[in-house]
Protein backbone atom coordinates (compact mmCIF):
# COMPACT_ATOMS: atom_id res chain seq x y z
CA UNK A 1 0.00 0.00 0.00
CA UNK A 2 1.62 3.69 -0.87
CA UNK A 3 1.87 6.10 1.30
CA UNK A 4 -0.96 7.76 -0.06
CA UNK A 5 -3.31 5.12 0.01
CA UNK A 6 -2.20 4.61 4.09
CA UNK A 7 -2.82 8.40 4.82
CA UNK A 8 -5.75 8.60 2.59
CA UNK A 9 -7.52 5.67 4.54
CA UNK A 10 -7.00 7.24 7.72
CA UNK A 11 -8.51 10.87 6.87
CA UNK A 12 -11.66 10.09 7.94
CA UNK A 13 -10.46 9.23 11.83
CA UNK A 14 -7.94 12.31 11.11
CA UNK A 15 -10.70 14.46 10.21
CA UNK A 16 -12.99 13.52 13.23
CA UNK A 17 -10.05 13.91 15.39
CA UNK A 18 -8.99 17.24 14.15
CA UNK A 19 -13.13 18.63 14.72
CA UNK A 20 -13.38 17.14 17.81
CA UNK A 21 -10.01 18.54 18.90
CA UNK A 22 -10.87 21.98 17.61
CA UNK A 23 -14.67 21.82 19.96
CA UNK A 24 -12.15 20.95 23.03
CA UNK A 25 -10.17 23.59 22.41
CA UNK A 26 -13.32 26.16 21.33
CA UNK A 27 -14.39 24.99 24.83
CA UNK A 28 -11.36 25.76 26.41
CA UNK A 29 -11.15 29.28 25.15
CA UNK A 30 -14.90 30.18 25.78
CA UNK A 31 -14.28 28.76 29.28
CA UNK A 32 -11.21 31.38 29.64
CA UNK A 33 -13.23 34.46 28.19
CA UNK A 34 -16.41 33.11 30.24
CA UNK A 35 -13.83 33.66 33.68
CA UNK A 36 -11.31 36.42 33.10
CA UNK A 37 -12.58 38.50 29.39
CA UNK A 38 -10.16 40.44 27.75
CA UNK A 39 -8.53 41.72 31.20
CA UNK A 40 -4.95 41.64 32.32
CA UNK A 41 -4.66 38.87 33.97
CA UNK A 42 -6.28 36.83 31.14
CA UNK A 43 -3.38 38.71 28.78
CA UNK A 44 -1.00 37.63 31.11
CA UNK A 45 -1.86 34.16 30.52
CA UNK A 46 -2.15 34.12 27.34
CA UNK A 47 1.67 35.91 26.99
CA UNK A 48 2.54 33.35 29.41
CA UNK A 49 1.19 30.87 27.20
CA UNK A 50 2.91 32.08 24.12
CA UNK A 51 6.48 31.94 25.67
CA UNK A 52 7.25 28.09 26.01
CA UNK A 53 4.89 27.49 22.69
CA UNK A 54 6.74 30.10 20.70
CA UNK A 55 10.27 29.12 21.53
CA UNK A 56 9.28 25.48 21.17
CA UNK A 57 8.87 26.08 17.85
CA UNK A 58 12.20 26.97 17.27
CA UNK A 59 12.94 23.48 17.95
CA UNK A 60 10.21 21.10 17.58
CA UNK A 61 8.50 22.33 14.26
CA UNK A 62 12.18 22.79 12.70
CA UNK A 63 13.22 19.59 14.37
CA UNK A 64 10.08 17.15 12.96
CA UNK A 65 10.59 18.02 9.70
CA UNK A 66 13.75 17.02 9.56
CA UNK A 67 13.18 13.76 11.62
CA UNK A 68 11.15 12.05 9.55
CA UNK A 69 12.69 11.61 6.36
CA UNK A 70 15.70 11.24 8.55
CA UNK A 71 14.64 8.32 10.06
CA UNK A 72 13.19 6.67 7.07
CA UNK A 73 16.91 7.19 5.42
CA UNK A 74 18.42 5.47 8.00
CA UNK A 75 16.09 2.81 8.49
CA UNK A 76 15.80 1.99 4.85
CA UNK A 77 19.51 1.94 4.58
CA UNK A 78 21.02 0.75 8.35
CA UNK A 79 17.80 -0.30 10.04
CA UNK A 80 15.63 0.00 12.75
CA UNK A 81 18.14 0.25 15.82
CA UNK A 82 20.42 2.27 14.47
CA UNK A 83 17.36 4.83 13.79
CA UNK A 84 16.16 4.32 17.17
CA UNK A 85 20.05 5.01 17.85
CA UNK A 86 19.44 8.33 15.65
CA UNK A 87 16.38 9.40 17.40
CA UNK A 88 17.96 8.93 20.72
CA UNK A 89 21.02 11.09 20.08
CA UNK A 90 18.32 13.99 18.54
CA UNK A 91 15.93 14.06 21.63
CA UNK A 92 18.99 13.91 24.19
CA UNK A 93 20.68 17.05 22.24
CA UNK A 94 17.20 18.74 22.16
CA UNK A 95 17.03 18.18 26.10
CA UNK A 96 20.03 19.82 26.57
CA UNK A 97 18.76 22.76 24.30
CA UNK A 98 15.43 23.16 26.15
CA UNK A 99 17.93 23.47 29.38
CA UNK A 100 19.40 26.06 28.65
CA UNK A 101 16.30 27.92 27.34
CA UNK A 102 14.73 26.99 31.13
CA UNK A 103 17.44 28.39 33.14
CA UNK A 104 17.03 31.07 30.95
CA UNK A 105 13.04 31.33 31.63
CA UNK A 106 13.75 30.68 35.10
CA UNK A 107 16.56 33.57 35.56
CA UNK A 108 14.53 36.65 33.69
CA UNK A 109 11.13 36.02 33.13
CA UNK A 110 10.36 39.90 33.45
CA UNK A 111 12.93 40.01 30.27
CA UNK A 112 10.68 37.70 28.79
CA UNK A 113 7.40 39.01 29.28
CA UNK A 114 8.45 42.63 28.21
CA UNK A 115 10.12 41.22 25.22
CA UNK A 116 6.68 39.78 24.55
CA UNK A 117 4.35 42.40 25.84
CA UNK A 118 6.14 45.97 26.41
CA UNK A 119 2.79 47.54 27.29
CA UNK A 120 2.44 45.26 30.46
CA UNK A 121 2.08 47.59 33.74
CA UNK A 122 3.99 46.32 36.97
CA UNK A 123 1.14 43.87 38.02
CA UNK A 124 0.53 42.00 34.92
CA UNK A 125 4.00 41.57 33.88
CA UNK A 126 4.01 40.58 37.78
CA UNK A 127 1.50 37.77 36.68
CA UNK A 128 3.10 36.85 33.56
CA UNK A 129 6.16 36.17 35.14
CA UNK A 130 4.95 33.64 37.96
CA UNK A 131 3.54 31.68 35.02
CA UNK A 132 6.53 31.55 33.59
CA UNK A 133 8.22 30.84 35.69
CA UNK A 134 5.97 27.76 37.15
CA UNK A 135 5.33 26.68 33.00
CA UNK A 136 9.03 26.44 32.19
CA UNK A 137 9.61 23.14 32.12
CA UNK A 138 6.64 22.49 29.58
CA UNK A 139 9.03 22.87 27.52
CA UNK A 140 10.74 19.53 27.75
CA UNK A 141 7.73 17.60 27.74
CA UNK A 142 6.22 20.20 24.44
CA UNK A 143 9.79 18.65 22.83
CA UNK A 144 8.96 15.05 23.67
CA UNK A 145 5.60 14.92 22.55
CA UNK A 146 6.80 16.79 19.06
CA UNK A 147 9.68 13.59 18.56
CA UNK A 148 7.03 10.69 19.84
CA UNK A 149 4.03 12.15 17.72
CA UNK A 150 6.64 12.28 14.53
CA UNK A 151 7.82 8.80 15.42
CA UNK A 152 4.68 7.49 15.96
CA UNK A 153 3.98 8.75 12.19
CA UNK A 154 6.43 7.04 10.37
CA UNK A 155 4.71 3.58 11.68
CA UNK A 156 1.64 4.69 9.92
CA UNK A 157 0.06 5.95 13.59
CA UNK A 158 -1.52 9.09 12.53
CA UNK A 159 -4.67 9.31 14.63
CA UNK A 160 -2.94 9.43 18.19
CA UNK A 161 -0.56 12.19 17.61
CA UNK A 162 -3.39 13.88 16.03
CA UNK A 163 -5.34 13.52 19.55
CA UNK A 164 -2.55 14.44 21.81
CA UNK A 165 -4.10 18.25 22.18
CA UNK A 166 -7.23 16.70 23.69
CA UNK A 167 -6.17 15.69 27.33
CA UNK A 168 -3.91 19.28 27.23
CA UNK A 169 -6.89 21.21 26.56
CA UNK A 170 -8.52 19.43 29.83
CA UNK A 171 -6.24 19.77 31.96
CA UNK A 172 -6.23 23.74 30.67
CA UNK A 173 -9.76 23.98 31.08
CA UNK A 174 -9.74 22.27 34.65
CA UNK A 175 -6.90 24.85 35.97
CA UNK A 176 -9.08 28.39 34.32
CA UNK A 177 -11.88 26.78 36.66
CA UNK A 178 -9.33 25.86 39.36
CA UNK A 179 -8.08 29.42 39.01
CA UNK A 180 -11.59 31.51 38.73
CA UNK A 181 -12.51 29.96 42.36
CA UNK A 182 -9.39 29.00 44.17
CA UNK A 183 -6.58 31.75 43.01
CA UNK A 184 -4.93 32.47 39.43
CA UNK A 185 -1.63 30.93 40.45
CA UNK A 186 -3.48 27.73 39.14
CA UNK A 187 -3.57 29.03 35.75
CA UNK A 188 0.50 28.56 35.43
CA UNK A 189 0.38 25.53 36.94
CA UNK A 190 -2.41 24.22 34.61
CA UNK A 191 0.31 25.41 31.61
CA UNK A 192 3.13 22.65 32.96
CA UNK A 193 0.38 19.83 33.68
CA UNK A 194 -0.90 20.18 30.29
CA UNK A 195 2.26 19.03 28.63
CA UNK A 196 2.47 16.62 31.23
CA UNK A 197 -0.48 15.14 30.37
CA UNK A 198 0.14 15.40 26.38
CA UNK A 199 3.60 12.73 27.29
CA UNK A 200 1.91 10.35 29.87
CA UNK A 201 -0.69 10.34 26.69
CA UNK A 202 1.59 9.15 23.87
CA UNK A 203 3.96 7.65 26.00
CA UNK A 204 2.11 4.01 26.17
CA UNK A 205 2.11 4.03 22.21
CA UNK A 206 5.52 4.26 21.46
CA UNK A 207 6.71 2.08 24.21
CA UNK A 208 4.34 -0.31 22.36
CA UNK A 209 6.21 0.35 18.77
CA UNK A 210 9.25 -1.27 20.49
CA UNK A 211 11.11 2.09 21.19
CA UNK A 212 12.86 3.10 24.83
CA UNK A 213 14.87 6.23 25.05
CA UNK A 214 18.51 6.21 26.17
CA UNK A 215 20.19 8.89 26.65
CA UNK A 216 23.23 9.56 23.97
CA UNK A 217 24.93 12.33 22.62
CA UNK A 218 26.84 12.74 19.76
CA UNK A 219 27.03 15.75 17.63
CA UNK A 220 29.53 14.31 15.38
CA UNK A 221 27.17 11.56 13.95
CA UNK A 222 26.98 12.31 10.10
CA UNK A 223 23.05 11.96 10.57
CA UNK A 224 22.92 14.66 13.09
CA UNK A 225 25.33 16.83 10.70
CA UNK A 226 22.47 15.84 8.08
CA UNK A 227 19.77 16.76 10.14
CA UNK A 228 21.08 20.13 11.36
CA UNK A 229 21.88 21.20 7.64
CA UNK A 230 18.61 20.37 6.73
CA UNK A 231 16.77 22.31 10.38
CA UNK A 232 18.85 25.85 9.46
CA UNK A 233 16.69 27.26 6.46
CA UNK A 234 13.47 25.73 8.05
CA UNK A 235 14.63 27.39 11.60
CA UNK A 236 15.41 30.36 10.16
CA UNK A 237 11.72 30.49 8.56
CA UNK A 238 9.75 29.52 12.10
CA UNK A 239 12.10 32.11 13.73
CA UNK A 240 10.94 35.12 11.91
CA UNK A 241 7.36 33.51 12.29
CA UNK A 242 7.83 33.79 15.77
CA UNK A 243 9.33 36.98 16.01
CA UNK A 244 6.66 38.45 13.89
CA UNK A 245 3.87 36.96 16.72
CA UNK A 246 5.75 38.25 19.45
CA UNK A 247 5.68 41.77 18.31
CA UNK A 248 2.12 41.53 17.30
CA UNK A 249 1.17 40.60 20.55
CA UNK A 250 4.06 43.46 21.99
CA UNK A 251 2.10 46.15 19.78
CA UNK A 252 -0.96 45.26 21.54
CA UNK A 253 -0.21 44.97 24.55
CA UNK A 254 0.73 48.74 24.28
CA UNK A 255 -2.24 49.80 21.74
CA UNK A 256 -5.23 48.64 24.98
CA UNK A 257 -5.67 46.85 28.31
CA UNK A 258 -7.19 43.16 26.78
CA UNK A 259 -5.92 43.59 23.41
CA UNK A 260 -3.47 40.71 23.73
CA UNK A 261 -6.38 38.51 24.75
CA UNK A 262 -8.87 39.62 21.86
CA UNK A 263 -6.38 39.24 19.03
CA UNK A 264 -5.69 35.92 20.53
CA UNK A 265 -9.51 35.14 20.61
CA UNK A 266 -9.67 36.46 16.65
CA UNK A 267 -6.49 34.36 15.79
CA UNK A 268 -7.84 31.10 17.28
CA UNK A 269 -11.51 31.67 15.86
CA UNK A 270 -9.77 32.24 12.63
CA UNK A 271 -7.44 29.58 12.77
CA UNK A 272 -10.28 26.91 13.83
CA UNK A 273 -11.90 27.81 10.90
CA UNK A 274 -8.51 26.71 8.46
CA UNK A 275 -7.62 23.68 10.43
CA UNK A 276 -11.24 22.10 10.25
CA UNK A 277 -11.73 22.74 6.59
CA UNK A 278 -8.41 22.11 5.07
CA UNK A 279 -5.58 20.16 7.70
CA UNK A 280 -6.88 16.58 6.09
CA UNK A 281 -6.22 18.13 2.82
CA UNK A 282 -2.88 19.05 3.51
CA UNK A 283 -1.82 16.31 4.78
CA UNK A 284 -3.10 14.06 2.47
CA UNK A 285 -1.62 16.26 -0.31
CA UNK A 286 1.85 16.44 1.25
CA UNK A 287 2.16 12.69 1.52
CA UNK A 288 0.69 12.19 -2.04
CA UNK A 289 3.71 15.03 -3.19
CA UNK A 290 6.33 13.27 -1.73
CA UNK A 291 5.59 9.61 -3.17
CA UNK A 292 4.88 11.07 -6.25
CA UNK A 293 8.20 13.25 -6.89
CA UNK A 294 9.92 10.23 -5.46
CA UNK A 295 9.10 8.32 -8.48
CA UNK A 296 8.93 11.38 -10.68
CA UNK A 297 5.69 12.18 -11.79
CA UNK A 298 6.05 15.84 -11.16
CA UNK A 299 2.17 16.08 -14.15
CA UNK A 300 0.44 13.48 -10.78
CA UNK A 301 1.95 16.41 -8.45
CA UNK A 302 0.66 19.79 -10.62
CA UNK A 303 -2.98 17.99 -11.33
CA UNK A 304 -3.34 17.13 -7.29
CA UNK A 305 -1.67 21.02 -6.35
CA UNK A 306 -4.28 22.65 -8.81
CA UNK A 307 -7.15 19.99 -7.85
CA UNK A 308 -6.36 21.02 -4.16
CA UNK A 309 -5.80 24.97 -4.32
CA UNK A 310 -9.73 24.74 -6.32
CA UNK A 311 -11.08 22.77 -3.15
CA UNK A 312 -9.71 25.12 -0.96
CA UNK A 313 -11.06 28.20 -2.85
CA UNK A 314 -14.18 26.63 -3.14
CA UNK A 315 -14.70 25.88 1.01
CA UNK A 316 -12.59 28.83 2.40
CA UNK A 317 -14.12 31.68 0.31
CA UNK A 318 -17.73 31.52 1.38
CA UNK A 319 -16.34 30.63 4.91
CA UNK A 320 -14.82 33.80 4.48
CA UNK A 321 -17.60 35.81 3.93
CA UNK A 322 -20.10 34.06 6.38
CA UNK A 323 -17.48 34.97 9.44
CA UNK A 324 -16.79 38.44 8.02
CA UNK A 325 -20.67 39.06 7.51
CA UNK A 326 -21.61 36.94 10.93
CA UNK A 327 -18.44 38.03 12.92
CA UNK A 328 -20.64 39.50 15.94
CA UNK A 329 -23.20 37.18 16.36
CA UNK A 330 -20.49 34.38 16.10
CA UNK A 331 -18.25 36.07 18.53
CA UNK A 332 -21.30 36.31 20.86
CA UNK A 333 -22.80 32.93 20.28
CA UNK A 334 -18.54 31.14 21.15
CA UNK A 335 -17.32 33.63 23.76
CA UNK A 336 -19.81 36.18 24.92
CA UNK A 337 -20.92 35.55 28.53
CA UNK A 338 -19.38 35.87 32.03
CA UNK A 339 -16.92 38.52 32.12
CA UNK A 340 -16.84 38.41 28.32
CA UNK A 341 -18.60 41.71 27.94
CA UNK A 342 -19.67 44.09 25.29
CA UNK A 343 -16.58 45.94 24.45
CA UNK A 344 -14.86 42.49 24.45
CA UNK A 345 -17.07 41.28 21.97
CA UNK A 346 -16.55 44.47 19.78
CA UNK A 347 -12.63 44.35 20.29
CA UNK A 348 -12.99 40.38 18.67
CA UNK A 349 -15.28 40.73 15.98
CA UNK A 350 -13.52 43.55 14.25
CA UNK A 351 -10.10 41.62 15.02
CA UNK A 352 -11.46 38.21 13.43
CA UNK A 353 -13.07 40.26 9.91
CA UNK A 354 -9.29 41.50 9.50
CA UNK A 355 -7.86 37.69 10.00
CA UNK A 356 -10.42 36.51 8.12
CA UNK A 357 -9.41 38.33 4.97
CA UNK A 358 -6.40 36.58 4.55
CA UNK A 359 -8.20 33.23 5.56
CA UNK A 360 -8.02 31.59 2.06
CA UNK A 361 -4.57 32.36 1.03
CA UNK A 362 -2.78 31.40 4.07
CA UNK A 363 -4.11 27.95 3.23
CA UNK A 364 -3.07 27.97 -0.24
CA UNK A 365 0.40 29.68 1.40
CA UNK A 366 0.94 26.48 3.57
CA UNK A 367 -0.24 23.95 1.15
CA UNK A 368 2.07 25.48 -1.56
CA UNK A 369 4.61 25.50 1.24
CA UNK A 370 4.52 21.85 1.58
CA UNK A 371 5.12 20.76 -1.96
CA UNK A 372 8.13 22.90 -2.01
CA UNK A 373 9.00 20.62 1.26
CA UNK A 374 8.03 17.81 -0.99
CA UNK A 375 10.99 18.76 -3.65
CA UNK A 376 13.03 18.98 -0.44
CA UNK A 377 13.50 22.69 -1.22
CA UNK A 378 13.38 25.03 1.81
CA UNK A 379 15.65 27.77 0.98
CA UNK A 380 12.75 29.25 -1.30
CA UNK A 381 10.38 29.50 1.63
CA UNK A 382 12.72 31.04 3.65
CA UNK A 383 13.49 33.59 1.50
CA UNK A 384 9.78 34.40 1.41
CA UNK A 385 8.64 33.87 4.35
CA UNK A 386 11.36 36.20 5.95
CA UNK A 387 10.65 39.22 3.56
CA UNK A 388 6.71 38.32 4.42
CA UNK A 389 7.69 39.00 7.95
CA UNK A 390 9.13 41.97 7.46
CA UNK A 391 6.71 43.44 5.14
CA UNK A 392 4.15 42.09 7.98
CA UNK A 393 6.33 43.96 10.77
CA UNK A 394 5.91 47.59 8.53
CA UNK A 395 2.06 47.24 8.27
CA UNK A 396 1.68 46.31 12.11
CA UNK A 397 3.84 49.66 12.99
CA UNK A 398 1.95 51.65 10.15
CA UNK A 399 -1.32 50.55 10.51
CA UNK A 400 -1.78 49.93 14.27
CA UNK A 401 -1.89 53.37 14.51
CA UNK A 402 -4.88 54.08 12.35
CA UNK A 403 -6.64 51.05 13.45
CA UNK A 404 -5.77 49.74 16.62
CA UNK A 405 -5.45 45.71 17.23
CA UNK A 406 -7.52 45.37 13.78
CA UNK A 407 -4.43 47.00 12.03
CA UNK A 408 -2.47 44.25 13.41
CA UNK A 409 -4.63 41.42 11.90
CA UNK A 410 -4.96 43.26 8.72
CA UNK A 411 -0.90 43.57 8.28
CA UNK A 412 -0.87 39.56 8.84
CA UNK A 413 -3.69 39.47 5.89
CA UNK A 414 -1.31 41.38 3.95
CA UNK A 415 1.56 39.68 4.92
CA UNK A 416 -0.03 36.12 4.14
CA UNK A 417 -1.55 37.38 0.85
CA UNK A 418 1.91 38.62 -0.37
CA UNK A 419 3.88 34.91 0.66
CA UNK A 420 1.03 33.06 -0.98
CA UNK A 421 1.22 34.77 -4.38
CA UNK A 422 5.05 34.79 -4.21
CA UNK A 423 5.42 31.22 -3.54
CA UNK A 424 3.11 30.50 -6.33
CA UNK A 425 4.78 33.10 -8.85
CA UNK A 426 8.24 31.03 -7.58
CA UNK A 427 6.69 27.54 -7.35
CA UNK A 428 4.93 27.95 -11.01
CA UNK A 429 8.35 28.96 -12.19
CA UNK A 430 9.66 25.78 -10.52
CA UNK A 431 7.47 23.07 -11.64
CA UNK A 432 5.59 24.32 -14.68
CA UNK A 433 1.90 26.10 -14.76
CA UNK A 434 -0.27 24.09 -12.71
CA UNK A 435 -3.88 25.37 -14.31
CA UNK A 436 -3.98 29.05 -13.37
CA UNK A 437 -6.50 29.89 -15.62
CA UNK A 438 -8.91 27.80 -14.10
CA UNK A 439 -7.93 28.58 -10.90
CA UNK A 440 -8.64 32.06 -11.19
CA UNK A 441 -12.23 31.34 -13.47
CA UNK A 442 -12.86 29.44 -10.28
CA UNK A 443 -11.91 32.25 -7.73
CA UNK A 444 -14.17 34.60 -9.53
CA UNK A 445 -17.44 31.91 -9.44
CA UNK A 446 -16.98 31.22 -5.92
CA UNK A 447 -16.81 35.01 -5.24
CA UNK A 448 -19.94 35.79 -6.77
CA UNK A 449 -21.63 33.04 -5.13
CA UNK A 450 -20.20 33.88 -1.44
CA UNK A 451 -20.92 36.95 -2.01
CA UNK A 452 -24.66 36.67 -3.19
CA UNK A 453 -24.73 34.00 -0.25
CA UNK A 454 -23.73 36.28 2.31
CA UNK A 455 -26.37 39.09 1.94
CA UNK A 456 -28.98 36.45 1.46
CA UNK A 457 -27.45 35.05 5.43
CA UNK A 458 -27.14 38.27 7.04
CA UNK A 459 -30.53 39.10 5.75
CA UNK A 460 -32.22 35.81 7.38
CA UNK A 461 -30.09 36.40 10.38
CA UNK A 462 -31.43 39.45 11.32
CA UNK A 463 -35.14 38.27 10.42
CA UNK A 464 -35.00 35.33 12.58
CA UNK A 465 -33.06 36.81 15.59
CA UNK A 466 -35.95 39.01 15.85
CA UNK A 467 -38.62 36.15 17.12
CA UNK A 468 -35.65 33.73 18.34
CA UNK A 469 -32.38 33.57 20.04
CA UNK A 470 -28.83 34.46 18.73
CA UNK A 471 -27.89 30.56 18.55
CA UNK A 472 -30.74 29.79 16.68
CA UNK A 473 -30.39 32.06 13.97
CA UNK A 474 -27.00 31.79 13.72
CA UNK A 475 -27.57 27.60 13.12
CA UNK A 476 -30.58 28.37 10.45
CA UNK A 477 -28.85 31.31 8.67
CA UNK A 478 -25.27 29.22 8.53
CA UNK A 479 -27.35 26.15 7.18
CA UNK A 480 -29.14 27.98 4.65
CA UNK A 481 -26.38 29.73 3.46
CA UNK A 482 -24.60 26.73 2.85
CA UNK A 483 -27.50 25.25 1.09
CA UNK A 484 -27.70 28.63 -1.18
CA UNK A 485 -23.58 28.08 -1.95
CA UNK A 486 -23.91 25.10 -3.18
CA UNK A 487 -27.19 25.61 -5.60
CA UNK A 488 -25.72 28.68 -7.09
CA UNK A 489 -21.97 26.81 -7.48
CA UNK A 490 -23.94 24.40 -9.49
CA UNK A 491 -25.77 27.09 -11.62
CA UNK A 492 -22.09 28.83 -12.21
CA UNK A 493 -20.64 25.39 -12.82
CA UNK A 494 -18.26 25.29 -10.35
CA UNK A 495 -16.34 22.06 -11.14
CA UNK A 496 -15.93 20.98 -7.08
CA UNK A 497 -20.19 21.36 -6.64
CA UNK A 498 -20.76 19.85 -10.04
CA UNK A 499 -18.70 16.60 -8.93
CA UNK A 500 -20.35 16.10 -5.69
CA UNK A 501 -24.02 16.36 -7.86
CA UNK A 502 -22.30 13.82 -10.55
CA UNK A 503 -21.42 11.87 -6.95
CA UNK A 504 -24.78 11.90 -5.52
CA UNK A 505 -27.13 11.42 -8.89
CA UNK A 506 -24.55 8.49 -9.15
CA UNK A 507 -25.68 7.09 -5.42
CA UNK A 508 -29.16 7.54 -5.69
């Protein structure tokens, strides 16, 4: 069976996984706006939050793309315990990495949280820093997890790593209650046990593939050499990534008292909305890429980019324009109660239409992103992703001023629509045209249709809210809407609807 056919048979658990996942971690969110708003000590968290994740990512997300084919290469070529050998000498290294980033955390966490949030008065960088301080070591265990889930990947396991994120997000949600009635120390605390719980999770499952860590270092092993060679482009990328989040979060800190916490609301709204739709896609995509440039059927790759850039227009554009036209009741119906008041709601909403914007071509962005990882090119995406940063970094300084924390989420809307045309100007150049013309007549039909969709939505919304509740309306509005997409894709033959009608007149 290809690799294809393995991940492809699998999507359905992966997709399941990945919804569910996303309602634990809508939950968790709600639960934290419900309790502390957009208030300092719920922007303290969330900067508190963002410190072990973001620096993480200098080493995990560089580290598991790397691993993989890694392993596979020596595997293939040495076999399995000198991989196992391989993996052991790249998690003990890493450990000795995330030391030296914890004595740092545990030394100056004030350093931190200004470098993070310079608009923090004394008490909530106060805050920040005791959470810190107490989530610190998360950062081994974040590591861990990132190595096991990879590991666990390469044997074909894809549905366990994929559900690692739902005992962290109860354990998160169990220490925002903890904290709301017992003291907020609990939310720091509730950082470090989440992680915790994440290992203890996929620990079991690779004990059961046969694999026990031992500790072993050697930075001279030609592997290693390999690996880091391969990590420095891709860490350069995630490092500007990162820097560019921790100034957007630094900005508004300074910009309004909660702003940290409602551009984080926005983001994850936003982000739910991409993951849910399109992670299957990817991933099925990126595995299809790399068997099929492996054997060098680079016309298989362009067909399945182009088929899969269409799908994506086709879902994410009138997702687009049902959040930007339904950001406030949506907003209200996820995170407005408790201390989740008016003005926080207000704050969100305009935050989220600014994400949402750039909503379709950050998709395309990372799925173009990932054939490029597919010809093992990353110096490309580098390039452009680093120049997206800074052009990103400009618009937050330039237009935060005009517009607040929306300016913010507009310059990454910029930012992402600038990478995603570049990497397909530079990726089209690489590989040949992969069916631009249709690609755009498609862009244009599921415009018009969104678009006629939308003020058909908002107009029912309103209607029904009037003689029924915010939920309710939202659910009708949102289902008719989607009914309405789909009947006028098939009148502008859009090739995506007019498949799944040749599908279901097929079925019936």
């Amino acid at each position: 069976m290809s690799i294809f056919q393995k991940v492809k048979k699998n999507v359905g658990s992966l997709m399941l996984i990945i919804v569910f996942s996303k309602l634990i971690g809508m939950f968790r969110d709600v639960v934290l706006a419900n309790c502390f708003g957009t208030s300092n000590v719920s922007d303290a968290y969330l900067i508190a939050i963002s410190v072990p994740t973001l620096i993480f990512y200098f080493i995990g997300h560089s580290l598991s793309t790397a691993y993989i084919p890694m392993y596979n290469k020596i595997k293939s070529t040495k076999g399995e315990s000198k991989a196992h050998d391989y993996t052991n000498i790249i998690i003990s290294i890493a450990m000795v990495i995330c030391t030296i980033i914890v004595i740092i955390l545990l030394i100056s966490p004030d350093f931190m949280v200004k470098l993070f949030a310079a608009g923090f008065d004394d008490a909530t960088t106060n805050i920040a820093s005791y959470y810190i301080r107490v989530s610190a070591f998360s950062l081994y265990f974040m590591t861990l997890v990132n190595v096991y889930g990879s590991y666990l990947q390469i044997y074909e396991n894809f549905v366990v790593p994929a559900m690692v994120s739902v005992p962290r997000n109860i354990v998160i949600i169990l220490s925002i209650i903890f904290a709301y009635y017992f003291g907020i120390e609990f939310l720091g605390w509730g950082i470090l046990f989440a992680y915790v719980a994440e290992f203890i999770f996929l620990l079991p499952f690779v004990r059961r593939s046969g694999y026990k860590f031992k500790i072993k270092i050697n930075i001279k092993d030609e592997e290693v050499i390999e690996t880091f060679r391969i990590i420095t482009p891709i860490l350069i990328g995630v490092s500007v990534g990162q820097i560019n989040k921790i100034i957007d979060k630094s900005l508004a800190s300074i910009l309004i008292i909660g702003g940290v916490s409602a551009l984080s609301y926005a983001s994850i709204i936003n982000n739910a909305v991409q993951e849910v739709l399109v992670t299957g896609i990817i991933t099925i995509l990126f595995a299809s890429c790399s068997e099929l440039v492996a054997q060098g059927k680079h016309l298989e790759v362009k067909k399945k980019l182009s088929n899969t850039i269409d799908t994506m227009i086709c879902l994410l554009i009138p997702a687009s324009i049902g959040v930007i036209f339904l950001a406030e009741p949506i907003v209200k119906v996820i995170l407005g109660r408790g201390n989740f008041d008016g003005n926080s709601i207000a704050l969100t909403m305009s935050a989220l239409r600014c994400y949402t914007i750039g909503l379709v071509f950050l998709a395309i962005r990372d799925t173009i992103v990932k054939v490029f990882y597919a010809y093992k090119n990353t110096k490309i995406t580098t390039i452009i992703s680093t120049t997206a940063i800074g052009i990103n970094i400009v618009f937050n300084i330039i237009l935060s001023q005009i517009w607040g924390i929306n300016g913010l989420a507009l310059a990454t809307s910029i930012s992402a629509i600038f990478s995603c045309v570049t990497l397909y100007y530079f990726l089209r150049k690489k590989i040949g045209d992969f069916n631009l013309v249709n690609t755009l007549v498609v862009s244009i039909k599921s415009i018009s249709c969104s678009v006629l969709m939308g003020l058909v939505v908002i107009f029912l919304f309103r209607i029904i809210e009037t003689f029924s509740s915010t939920v309710i309306a939202l659910i009708i509005s949102v289902s008719i809407g989607i009914l309405i997409y789909f009947i006028l894709s098939v009148l502008f033959r859009v090739p995506l609807a007019l498949n799944w009608v040749r599908k279901i007149t097929k079925r019936i």
